[in-house]
Protein backbone atom coordinates (compact mmCIF):
# COMPACT_ATOMS: atom_id res chain seq x y z
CA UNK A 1 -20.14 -69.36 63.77
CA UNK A 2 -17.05 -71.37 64.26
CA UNK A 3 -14.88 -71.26 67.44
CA UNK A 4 -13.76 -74.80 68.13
CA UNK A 5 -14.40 -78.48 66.10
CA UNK A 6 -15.89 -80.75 68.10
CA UNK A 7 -14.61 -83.87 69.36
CA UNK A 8 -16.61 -87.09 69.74
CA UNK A 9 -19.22 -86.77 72.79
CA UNK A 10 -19.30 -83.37 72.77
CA UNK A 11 -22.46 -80.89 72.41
CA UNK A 12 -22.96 -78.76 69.62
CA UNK A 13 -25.64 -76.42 68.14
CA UNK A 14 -26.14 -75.93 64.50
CA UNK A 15 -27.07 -72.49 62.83
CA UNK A 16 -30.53 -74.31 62.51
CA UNK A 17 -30.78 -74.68 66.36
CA UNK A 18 -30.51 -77.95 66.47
CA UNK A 19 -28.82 -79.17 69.51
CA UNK A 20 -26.86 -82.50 69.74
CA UNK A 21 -24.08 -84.82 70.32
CA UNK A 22 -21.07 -85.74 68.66
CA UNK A 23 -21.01 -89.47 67.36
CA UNK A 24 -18.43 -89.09 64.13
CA UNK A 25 -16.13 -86.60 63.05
CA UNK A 26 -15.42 -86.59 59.11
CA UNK A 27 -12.95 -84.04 57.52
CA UNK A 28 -15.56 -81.59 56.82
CA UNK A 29 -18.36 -82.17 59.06
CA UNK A 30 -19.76 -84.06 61.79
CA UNK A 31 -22.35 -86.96 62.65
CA UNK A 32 -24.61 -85.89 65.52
CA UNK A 33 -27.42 -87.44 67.91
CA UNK A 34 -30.10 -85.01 67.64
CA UNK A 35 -31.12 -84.21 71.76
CA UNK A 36 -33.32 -80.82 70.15
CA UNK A 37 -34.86 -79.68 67.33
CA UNK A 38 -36.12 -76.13 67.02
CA UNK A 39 -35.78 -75.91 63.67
CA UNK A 40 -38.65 -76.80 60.80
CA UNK A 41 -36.73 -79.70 59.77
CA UNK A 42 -37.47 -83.20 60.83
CA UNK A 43 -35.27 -86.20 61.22
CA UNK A 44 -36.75 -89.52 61.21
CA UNK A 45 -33.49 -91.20 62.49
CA UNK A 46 -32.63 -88.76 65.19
CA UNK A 47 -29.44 -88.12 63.30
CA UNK A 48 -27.84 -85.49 60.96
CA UNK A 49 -24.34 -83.93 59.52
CA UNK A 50 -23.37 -80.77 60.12
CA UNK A 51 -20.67 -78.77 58.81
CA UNK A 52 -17.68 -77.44 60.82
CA UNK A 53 -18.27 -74.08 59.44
CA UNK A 54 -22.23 -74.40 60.77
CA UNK A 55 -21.85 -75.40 64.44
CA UNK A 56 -20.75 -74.21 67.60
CA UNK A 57 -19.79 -76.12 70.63
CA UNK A 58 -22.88 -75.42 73.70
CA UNK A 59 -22.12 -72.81 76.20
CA UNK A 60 -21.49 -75.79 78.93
CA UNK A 61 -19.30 -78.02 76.41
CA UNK A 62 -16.89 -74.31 75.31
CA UNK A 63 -16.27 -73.65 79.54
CA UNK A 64 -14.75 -77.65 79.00
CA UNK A 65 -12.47 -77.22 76.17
């Protein structure tokens, strides 16, 4: 699912659907505001990691880069 990592501020989706914005970038994974969940999983702090190897940059953010 990888085409390019993310840089801080951008928007990414997950393989879980989970649609949100960039807020840290560790070696192997990012920090992200969650903006949507369509997944079953819930957050109670709006936030999650994601790997680099499970998220792709949104549609609108990829025409950016």
């Amino acid at each position: 699912m990888k085409t390019a990592r993310a840089k801080i501020g951008d928007q990414i989706i997950s393989q879980n659907k989970i649609k949100g914005i960039v807020t840290k970038i560790n070696e192997n994974s990012v920090i992200i505001d969650i903006l949507e969940n369509n997944s079953d999983l819930e957050f109670p702090n709006n936030k999650t990691v994601i790997s680099h190897k499970h998220y792709e940059l949104s549609k609108e953010q990829a025409l950016l880069h």
